[in-house]
Protein backbone atom coordinates (compact mmCIF):
# COMPACT_ATOMS: atom_id res chain seq x y z
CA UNK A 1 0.00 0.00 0.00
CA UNK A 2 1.09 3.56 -1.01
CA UNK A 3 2.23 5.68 2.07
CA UNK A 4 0.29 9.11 2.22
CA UNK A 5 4.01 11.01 1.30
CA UNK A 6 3.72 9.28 -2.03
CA UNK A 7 3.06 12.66 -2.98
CA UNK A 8 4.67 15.74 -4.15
CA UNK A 9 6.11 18.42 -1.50
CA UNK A 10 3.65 21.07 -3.25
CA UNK A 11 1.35 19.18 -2.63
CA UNK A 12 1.84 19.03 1.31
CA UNK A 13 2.23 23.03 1.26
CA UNK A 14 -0.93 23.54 -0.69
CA UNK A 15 -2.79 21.69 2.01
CA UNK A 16 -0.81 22.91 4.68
CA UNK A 17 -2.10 26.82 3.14
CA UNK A 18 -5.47 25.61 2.21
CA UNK A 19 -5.49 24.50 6.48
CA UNK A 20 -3.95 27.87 7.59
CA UNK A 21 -6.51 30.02 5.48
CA UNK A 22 -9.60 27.87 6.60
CA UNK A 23 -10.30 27.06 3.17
CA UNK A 24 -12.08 23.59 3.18
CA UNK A 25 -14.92 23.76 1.04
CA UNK A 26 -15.23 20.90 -1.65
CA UNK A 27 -13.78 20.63 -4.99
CA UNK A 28 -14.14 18.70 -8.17
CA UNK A 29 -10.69 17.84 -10.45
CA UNK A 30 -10.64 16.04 -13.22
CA UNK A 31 -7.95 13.46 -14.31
CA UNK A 32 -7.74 12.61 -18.27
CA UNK A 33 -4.82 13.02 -20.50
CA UNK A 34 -4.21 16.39 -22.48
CA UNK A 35 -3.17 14.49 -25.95
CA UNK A 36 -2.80 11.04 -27.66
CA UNK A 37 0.80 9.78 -28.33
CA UNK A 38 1.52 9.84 -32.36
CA UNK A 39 1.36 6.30 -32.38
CA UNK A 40 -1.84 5.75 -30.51
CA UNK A 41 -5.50 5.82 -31.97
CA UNK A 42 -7.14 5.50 -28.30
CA UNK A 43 -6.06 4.79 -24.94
CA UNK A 44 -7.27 2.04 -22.63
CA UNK A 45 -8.25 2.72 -19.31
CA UNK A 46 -6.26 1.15 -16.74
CA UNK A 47 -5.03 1.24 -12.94
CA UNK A 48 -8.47 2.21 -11.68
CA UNK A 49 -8.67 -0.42 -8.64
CA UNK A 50 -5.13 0.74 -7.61
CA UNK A 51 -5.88 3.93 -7.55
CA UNK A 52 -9.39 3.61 -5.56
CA UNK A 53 -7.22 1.46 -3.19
CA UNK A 54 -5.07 4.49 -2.12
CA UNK A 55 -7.98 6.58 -1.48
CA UNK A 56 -9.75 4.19 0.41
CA UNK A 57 -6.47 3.36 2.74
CA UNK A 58 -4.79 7.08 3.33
CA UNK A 59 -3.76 7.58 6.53
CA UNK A 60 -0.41 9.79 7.72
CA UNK A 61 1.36 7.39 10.52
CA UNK A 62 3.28 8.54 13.18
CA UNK A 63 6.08 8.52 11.16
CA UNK A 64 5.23 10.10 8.26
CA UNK A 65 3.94 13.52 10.25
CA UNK A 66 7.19 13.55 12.69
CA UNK A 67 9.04 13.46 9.16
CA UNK A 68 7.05 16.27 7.68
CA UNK A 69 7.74 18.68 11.15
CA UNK A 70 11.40 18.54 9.55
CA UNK A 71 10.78 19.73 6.39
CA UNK A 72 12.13 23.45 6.72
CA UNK A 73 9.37 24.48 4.05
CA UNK A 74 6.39 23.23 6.58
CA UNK A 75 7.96 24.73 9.64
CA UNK A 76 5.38 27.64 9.26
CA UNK A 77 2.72 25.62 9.23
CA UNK A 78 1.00 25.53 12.96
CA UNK A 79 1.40 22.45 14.92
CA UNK A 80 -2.38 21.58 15.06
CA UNK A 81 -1.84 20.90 11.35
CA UNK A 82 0.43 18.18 12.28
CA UNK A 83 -1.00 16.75 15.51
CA UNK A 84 -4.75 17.30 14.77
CA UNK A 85 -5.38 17.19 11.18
CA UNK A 86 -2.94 14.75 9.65
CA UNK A 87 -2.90 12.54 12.65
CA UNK A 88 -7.08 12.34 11.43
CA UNK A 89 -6.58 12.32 7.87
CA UNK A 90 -8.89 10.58 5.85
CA UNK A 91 -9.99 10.13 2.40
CA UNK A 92 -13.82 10.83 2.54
CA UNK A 93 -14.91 12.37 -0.92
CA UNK A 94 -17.04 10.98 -4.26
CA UNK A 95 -15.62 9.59 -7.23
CA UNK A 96 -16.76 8.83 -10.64
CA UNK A 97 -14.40 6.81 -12.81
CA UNK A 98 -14.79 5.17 -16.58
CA UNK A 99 -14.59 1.46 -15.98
CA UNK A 100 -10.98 0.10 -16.44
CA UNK A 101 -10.58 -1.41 -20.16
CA UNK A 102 -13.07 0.90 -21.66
CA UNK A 103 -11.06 3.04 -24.81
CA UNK A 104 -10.63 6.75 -23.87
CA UNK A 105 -8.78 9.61 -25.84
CA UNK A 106 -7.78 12.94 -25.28
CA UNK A 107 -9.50 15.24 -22.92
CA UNK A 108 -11.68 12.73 -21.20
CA UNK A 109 -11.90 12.36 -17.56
CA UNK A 110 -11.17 8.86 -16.38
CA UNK A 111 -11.72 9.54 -12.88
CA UNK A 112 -13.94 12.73 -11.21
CA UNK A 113 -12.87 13.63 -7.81
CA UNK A 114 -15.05 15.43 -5.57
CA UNK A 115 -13.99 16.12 -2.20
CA UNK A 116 -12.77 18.61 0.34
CA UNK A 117 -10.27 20.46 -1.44
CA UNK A 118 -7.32 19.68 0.24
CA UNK A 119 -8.60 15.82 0.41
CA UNK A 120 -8.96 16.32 -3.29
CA UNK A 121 -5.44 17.95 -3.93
CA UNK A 122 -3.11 15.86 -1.76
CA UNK A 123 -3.71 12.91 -3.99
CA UNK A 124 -2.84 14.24 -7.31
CA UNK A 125 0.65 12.77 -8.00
CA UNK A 126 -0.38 9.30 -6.54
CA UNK A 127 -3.80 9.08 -8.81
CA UNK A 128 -2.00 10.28 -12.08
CA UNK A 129 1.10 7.87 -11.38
CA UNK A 130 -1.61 4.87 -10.75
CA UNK A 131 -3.50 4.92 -13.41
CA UNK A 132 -1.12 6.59 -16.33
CA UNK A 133 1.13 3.79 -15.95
CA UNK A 134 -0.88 0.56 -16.16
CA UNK A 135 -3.18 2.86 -19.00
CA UNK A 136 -0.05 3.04 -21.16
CA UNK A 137 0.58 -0.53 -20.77
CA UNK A 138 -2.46 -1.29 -21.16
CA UNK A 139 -2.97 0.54 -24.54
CA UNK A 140 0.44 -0.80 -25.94
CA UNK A 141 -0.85 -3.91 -24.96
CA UNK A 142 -4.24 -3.67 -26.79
CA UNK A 143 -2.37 -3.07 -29.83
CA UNK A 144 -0.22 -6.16 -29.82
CA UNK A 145 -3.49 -8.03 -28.96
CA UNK A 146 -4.70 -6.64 -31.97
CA UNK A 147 -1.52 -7.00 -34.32
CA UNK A 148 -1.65 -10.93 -32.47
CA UNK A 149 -5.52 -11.64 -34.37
CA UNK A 150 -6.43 -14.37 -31.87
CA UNK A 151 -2.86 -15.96 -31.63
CA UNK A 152 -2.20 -16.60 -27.86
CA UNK A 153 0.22 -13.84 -26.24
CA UNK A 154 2.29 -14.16 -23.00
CA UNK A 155 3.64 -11.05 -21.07
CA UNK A 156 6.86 -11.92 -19.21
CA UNK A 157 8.92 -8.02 -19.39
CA UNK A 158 8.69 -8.07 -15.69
CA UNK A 159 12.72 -8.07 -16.05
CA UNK A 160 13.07 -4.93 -18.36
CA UNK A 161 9.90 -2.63 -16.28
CA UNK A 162 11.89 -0.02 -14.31
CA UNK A 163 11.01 -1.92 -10.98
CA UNK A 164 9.75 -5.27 -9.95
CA UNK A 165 6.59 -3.46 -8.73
CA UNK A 166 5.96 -1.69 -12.01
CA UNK A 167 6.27 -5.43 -13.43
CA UNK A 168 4.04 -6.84 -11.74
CA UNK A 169 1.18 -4.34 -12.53
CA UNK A 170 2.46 -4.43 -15.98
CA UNK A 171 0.89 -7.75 -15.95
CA UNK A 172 -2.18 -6.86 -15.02
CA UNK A 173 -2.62 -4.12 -17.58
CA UNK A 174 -1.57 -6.32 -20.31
CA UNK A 175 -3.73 -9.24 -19.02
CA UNK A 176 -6.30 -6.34 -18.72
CA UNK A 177 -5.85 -5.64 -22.19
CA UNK A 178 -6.65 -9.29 -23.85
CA UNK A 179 -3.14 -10.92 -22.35
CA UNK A 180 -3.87 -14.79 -22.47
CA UNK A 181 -1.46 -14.99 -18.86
CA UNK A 182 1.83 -13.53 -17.38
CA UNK A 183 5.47 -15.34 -16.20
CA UNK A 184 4.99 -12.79 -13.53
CA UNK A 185 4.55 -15.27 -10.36
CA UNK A 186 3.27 -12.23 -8.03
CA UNK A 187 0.95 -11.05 -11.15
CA UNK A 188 -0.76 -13.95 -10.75
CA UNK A 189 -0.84 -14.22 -7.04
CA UNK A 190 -2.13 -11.47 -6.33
CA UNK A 191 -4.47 -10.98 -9.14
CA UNK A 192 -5.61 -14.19 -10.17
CA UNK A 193 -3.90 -14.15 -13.75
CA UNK A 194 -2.81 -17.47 -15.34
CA UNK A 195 0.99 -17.70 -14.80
CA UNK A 196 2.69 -19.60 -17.91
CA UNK A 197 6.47 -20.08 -18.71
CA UNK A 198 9.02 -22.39 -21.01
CA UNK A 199 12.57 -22.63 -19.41
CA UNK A 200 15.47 -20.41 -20.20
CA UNK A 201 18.98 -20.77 -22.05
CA UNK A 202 20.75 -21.59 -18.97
CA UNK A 203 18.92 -24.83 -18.05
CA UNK A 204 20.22 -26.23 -21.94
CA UNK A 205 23.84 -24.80 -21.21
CA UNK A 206 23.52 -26.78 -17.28
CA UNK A 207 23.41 -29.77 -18.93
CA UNK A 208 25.89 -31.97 -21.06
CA UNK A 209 23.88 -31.99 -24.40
CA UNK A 210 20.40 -30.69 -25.49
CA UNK A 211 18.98 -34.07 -25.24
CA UNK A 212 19.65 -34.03 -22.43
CA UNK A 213 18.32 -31.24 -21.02
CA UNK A 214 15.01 -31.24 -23.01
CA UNK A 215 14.74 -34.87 -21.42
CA UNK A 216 15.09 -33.76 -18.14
CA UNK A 217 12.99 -31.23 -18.28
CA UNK A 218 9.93 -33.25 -20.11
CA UNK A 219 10.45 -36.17 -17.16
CA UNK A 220 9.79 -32.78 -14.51
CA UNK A 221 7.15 -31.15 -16.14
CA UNK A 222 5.48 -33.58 -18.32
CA UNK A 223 3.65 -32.89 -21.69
CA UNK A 224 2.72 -28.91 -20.33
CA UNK A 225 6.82 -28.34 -21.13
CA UNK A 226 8.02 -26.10 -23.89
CA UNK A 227 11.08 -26.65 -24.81
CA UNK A 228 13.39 -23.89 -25.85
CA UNK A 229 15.21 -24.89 -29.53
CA UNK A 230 17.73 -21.63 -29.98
CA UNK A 231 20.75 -21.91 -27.22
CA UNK A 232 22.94 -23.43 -30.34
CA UNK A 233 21.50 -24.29 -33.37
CA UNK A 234 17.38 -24.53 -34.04
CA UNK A 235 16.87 -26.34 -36.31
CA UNK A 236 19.25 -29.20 -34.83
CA UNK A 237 17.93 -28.50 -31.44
CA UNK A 238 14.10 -29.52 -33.20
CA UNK A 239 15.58 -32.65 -34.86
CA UNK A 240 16.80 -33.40 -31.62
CA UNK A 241 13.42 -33.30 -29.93
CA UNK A 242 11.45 -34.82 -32.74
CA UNK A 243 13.63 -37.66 -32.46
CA UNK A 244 13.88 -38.30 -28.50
CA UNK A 245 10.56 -39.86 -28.16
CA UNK A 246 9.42 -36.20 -26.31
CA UNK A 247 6.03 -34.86 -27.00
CA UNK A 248 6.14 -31.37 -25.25
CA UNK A 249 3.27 -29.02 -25.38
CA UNK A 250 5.25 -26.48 -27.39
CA UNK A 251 8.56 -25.36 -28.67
CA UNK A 252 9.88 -21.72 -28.18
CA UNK A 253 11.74 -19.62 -30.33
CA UNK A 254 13.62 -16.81 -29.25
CA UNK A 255 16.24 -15.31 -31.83
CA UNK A 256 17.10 -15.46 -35.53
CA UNK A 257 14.52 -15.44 -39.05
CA UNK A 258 11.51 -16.61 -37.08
CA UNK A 259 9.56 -16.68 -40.07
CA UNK A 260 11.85 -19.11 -41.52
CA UNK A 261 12.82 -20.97 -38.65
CA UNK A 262 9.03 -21.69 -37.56
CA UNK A 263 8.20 -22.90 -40.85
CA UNK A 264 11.21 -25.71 -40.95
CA UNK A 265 10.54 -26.06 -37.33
CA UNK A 266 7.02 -27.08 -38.49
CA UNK A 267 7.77 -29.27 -40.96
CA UNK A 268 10.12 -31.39 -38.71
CA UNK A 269 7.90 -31.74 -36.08
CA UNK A 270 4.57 -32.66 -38.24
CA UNK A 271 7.34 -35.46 -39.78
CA UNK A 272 7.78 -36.73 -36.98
CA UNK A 273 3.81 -37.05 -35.65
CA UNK A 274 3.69 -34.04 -33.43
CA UNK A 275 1.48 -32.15 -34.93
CA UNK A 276 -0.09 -30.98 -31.29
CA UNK A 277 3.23 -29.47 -30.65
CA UNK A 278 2.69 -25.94 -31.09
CA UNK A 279 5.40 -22.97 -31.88
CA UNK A 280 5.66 -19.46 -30.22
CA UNK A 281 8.18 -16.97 -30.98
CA UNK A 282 9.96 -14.42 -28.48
CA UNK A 283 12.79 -12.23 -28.70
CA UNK A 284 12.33 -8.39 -28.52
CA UNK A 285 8.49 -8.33 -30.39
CA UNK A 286 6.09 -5.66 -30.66
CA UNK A 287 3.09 -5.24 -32.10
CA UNK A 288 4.68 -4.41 -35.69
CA UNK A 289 6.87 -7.86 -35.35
CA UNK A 290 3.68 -9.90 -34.62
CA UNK A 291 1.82 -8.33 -37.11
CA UNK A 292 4.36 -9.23 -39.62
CA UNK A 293 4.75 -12.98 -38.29
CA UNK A 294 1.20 -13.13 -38.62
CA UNK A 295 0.72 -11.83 -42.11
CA UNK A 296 3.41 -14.12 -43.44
CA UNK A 297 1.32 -16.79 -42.53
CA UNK A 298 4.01 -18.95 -40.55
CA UNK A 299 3.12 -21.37 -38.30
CA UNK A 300 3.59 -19.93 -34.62
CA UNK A 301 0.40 -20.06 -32.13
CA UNK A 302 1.68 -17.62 -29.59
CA UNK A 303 3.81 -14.93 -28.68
CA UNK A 304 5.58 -13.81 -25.32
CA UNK A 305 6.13 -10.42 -25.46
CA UNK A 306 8.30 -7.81 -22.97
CA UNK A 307 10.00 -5.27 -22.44
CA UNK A 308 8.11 -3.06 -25.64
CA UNK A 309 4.66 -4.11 -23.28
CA UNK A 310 5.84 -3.45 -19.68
CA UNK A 311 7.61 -0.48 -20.60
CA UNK A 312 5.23 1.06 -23.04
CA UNK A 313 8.78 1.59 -24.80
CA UNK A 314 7.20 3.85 -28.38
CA UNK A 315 5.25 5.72 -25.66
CA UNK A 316 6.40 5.54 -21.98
CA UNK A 317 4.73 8.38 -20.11
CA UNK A 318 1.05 9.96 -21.47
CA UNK A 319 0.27 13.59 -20.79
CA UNK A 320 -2.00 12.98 -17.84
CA UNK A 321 -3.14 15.92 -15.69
CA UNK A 322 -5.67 16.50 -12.82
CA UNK A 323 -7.33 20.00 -12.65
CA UNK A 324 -9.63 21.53 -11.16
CA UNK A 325 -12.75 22.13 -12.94
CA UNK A 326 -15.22 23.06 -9.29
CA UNK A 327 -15.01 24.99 -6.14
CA UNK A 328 -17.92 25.34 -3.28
CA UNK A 329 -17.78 28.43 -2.29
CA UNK A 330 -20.50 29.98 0.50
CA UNK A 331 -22.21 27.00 -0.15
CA UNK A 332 -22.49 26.33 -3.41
CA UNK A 333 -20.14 24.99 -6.31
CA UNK A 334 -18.04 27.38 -8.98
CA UNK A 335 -17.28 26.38 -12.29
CA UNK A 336 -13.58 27.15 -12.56
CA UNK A 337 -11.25 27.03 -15.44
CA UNK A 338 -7.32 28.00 -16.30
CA UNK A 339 -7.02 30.46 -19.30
CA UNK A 340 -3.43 29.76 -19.93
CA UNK A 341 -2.50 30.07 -23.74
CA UNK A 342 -1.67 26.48 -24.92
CA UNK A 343 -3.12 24.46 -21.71
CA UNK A 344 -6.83 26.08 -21.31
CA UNK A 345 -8.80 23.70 -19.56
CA UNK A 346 -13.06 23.33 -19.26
CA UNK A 347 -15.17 24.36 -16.23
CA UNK A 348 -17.45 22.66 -14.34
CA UNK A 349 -18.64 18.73 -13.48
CA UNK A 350 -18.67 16.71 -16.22
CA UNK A 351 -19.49 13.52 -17.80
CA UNK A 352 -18.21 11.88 -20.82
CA UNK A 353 -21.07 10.26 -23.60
CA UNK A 354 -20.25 7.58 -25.76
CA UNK A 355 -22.29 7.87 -29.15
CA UNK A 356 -23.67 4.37 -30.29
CA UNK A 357 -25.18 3.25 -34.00
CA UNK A 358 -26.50 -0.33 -34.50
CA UNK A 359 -23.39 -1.72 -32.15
CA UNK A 360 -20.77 0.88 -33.19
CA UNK A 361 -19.34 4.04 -31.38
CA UNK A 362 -19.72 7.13 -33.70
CA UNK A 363 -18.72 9.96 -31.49
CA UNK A 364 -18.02 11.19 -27.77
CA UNK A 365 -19.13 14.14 -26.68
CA UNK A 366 -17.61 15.64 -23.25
CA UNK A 367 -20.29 17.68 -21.42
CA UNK A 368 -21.43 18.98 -18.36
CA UNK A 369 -22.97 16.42 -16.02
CA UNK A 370 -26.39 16.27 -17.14
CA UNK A 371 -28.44 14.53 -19.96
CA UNK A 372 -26.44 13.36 -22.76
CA UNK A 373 -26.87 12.93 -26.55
CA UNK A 374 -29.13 10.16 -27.92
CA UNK A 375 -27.89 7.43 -27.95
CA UNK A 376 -25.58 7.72 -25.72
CA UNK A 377 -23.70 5.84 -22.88
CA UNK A 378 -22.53 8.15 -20.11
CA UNK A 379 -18.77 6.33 -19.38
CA UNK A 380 -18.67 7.94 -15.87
CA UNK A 381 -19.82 6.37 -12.85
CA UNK A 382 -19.81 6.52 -9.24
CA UNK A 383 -17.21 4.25 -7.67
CA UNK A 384 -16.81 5.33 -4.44
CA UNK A 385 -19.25 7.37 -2.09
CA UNK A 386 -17.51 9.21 0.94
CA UNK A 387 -14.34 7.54 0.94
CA UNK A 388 -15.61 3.94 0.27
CA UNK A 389 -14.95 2.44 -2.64
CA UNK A 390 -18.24 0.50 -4.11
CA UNK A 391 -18.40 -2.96 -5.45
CA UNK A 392 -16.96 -3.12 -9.37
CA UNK A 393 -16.34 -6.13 -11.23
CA UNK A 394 -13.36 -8.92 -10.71
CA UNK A 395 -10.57 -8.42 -13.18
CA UNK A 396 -11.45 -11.27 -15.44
CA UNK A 397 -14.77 -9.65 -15.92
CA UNK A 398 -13.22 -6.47 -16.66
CA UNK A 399 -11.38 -8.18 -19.61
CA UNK A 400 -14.04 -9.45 -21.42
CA UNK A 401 -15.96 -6.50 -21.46
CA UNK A 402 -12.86 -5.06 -22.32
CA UNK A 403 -12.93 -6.72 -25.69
CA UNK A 404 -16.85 -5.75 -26.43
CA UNK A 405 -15.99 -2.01 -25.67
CA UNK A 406 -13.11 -2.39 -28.01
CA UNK A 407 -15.19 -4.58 -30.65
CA UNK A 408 -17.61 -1.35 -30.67
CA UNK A 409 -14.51 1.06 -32.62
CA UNK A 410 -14.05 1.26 -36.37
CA UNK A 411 -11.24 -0.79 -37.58
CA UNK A 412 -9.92 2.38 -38.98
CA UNK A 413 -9.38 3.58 -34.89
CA UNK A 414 -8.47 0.13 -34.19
CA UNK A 415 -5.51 -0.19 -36.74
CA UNK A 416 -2.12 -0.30 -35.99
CA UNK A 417 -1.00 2.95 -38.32
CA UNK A 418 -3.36 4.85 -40.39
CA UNK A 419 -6.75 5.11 -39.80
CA UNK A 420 -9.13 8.02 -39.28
CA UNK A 421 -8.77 9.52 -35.53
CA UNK A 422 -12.12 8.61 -33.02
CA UNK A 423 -14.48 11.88 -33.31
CA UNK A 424 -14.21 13.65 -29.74
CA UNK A 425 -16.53 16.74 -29.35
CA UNK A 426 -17.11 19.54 -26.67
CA UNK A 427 -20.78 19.84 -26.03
CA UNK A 428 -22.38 23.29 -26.80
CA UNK A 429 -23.55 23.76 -23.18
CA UNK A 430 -20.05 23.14 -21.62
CA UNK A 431 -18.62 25.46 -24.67
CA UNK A 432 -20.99 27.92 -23.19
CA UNK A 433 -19.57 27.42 -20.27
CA UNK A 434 -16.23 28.15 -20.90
CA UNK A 435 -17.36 30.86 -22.56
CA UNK A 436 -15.87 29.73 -26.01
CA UNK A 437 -15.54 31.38 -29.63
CA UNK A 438 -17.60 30.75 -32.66
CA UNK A 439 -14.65 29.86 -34.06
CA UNK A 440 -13.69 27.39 -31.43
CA UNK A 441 -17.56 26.01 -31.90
CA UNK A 442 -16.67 25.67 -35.61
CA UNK A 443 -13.51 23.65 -34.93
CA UNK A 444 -14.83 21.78 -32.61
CA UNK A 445 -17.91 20.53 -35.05
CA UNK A 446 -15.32 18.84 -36.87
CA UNK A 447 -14.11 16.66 -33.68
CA UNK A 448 -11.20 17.94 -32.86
CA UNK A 449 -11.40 19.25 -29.72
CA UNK A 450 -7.81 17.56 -28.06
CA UNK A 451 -6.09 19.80 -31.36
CA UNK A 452 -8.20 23.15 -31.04
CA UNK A 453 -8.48 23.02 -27.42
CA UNK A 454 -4.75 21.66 -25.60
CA UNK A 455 -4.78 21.40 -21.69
CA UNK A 456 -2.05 20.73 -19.35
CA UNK A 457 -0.10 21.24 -16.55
C-alpha cells in the first residue's frame, strides 16, 4: 500500500495553506490526459482499482507527520496541522471513474474527484502515477493483442519494467488488455492471472547436451513443457526433440529469421507425428513484429512479449493531468477554469457520452454532467461514495468487457498505423460554459477538440 508522502512536496504546502486560510470547502478535479501519443489511436483505461485502493487506505502514521515537522518548508505551518489534522486524515470524498478497459482519448476524464479540497489535492501525484502507468501498458498492450488476431500472447517483461513493482502491474494491464497470462509469479498471485512459462537458455547450457536437457525437463514437467530450440543451433535442437521420443506441449523460439525458422521447425515436427506441438516466438516483439509474423502466414500459435509491453517503450509516459474544474464556495459549487494560452482547460462537473449506432461508437461528446446525446452511454460512474470504494467487477470480468468495448470502434481507430482519428466533441452547453468562440464552436464541429483546445499542466 502507497504511504500518504507518495506525494509531491507542493502538494503538502498547498494543504498545509489551504489549512492555515480555513479554506475547506469541496472541490471537483478532473484526471484525463491532455493528448494522444503519435502512435496511438485511443487509450485504454487502466489502474483504476489501484488507484481507488489508495484513497480508500490514506492515513499519515506517526512517522510520516514527525518526518514532515522537519521539512524546513512546513515549519510555518501551525502544529495543530500536524497533531490534529494529519494525525485524522482521511480520504472521505465521491468519485466517478470510466470502468478500467473501456477506450478513452484525449480530454476525457477517467476519474472525477469530488472532495474537500485539500482531500482532493493531496492525492494528485499518486492518482496520475496509478493509473497513467498501467493505462499506457495497457494501450500498448491492446495493440499487440490486436496486431496478435487471436494468436495466444504471453507477457513476461517483468525483467526490463523499471522496478519489480511496475512489473508486476504491468501484468495486469496487459492481461487487462486481452493478455492470455503472465510469467509474472506475483501477477498472478495477487491478481488471479494465469501464470505460464518455457525454461530459459541456462537450463540447456547446465546440462551436457540438449537431449539431455530437453529430457530432463519433459520427465519434470510432463507434456505442459516447452522446450526452448535456440541456445545453439534450431533447427538441430528440433531434430533433436522430434527424435527423442518427447512430446512437449510447445517449442519456443527466441532469436534469428523466425519466419523461416518456424516454418522448418514445423515441418520437422509434423514429420515426426507431433502435430499438437505448437510454436511461439519471443525475442524483442512488438506489435509491428507480430503483425508481420502473422501476415506471413508462418506457423507460430503464440507470442511472449516484454519489455516493448511493460515499458510502453514507443510511448512511456502519457500527458496525464488532474485539474480543477469546481469549487464550493458559501455554499455552493463554482465552475472554474485556467485560461493559460496552450493548456486552457473546461469548467465545471462533467461527464463523458459515448455515441452508439446499431453496435458501433460514432462519437463522444464531453459535457457537463447532465443529460447526454441520444444514444448515448454516459462512461462515468460513481465508484466510491464518501471515501468507500463501491463494489466493481473482478478483473477477469473487466477483460471481457474489455474486448466488447473495443469490438464497438471502427477498424480504422483500431488499426495499428493509419486510420481516421475517433471523433471527440465539446458539447455546446459546456462550450458555453467556458465561454468559447464561434470559431472554437466551428472547430470543434469537426471533432477535434484535443487539437483546437490543448490542456495541461
Amino acid at each position: 500500500m502507497l504511504s500518504a508522502l507518495s506525494t509531491d512536496l507542493y502538494e503538502i504546502t498547498m494543504i498545509g495553506g489551504y489549512y492555515a486560510s480555513g479554506l475547506s470547502g469541496r472541490a471537483t478535479f478532473d484526471l484525463y490526459v491532455r493528448q494522444l501519443p503519435p502512435t496511438r489511436q485511443f487509450l485504454l483505461a487502466a489502474g483504476i482499482e489501484q488507484a481507488l485502493e489508495f484513497l480508500e487506505g490514506l492515513r499519515f502514521t506517526s512517522e510520516d507527520i514527525r518526518f514532515l515537522r522537519a521539512i524546513p518548508s512546513l515549519s510555518t505551518l501551525p502544529s495543530r496541522f500536524f497533531d490534529d489534522y494529519l494525525a485524522s486524515f482521511r480520504f472521505t470524498g465521491d468519485v466517478w471513474a470510466v470502468e478500467e478497459g473501456t477506450p478513452v482519448f484525449a480530454l476525457e476524464p477517467l476519474l472525477r474527484v469530488t472532495a474537500p479540497i485539500a482531500e482532493a489535492q493531496l492525492v494528485e501525484t499518486a492518482l496520475l502515477a496509478q493509473t497513467m502507468f498501467q493505462t499506457a501498458v495497457a494501450s500498448r498492450a491492446a495493440r499487440v493483442v490486436e496486431a496478435a488476431a487471436g494468436r495466444g500472447l504471453m507477457e513476461f517483461g517483468a525483467r526490463r519494467a523499471h522496478g519489480i513493482v511496475a512489473g508486476v502491474l504491468a501484468a495486469r494491464a496487459a492481461y487487462l488488455a486481452g493478455f492470455d497470462s503472465t510469467s509474472v509469479v506475483e501477477a498472478g498471485r495477487r491478481f488471479g492471472i494465469p501464470l505460464s512459462g518455457t525454461m530459459g537458455h541456462s537450463w540447456v547450457m547446465a546440462f551436457p547436451d540438449e537431449a539431455t536437457a530437453f529430457r530432463r525437463y519433459a520427465e519434470t514437467f510432463g507434456d505442459g513443457a516447452v522446450l526452448l530450440l535456440d541456445t545453439y543451433d534450431t533447427i538441430a535442437a528440433a531434430r533433436t526433440v522430434a527424435a527423442s521420443g518427447l512430446r512437449p506441449r510447445a517449442v519456443r523460439l527466441d532469436s534469428g529469421d523466425v519466419i523461416a525458422l518456424s516454418r522448418e521447425v514445423r515441418q520437422i515436427l509434423d514429420a515426426h507425428g507431433l502435430q499438437e506441438t505448437s510454436i511461439v516466438v519471443s525475442g524483442d516483439l512488438d506489435e509491428w513484429r507480430v503483425a508481420e509474423i502473422v501476415e506471413s502466414g508462418a506457423p507460430v500459435a503464440g507470442f511472449g512479449v516484454g519489455t516493448a509491453v511493460s515499458t510502453s517503450s514507443d510511448a512511456p509516459a502519457l500527458s496525464g493531468v488532474y485539474k480543477l474544474a469546481e469549487i464550493e464556495r458559501n455554499g455552493r459549487f463554482v465552475p472554474v477554469m485556467k485560461r493559460s494560452v496552450g493548456k486552457h482547460t473546461y469548467p465545471g462537473r462533467k461527464q463523458v457520452w459515448r455515441v452508439v449506432e446499431k453496435g458501433v461508437a460514432v462519437e463522444d461528446v464531453i459535457g457537463l454532467d447532465e443529460a447526454g446525446p441520444k444514444n448515448a452511454i454516459p462512461l462515468l460512474r460513481q465508484v466510491m461514495t464518501a471515501g468507500v470504494r463501491l463494489a466493481g467487477l473482478p478483473l477477469v470480468d473487466l477483460r471481457q468487457r474489455r474486448a466488447a468495448q473495443i469490438a464497438m470502434l471502427s477498424s480504422s481507430v483500431r488499426s495499428l498505423s493509419g486510420g481516421s482519428p475517433y471523433p471527440v466533441r465539446i458539447s455546446d452547453a459546456l462550450l458555453d460554459a467556458a465561454g468559447e468562440p464561434d470559431t472554437a464552436r466551428q472547430m470543434n464541429a469537426v471533432g477535434e477538440p484535443d487539437h483546437a483546445h490543448p490542456a495541461g499542466d
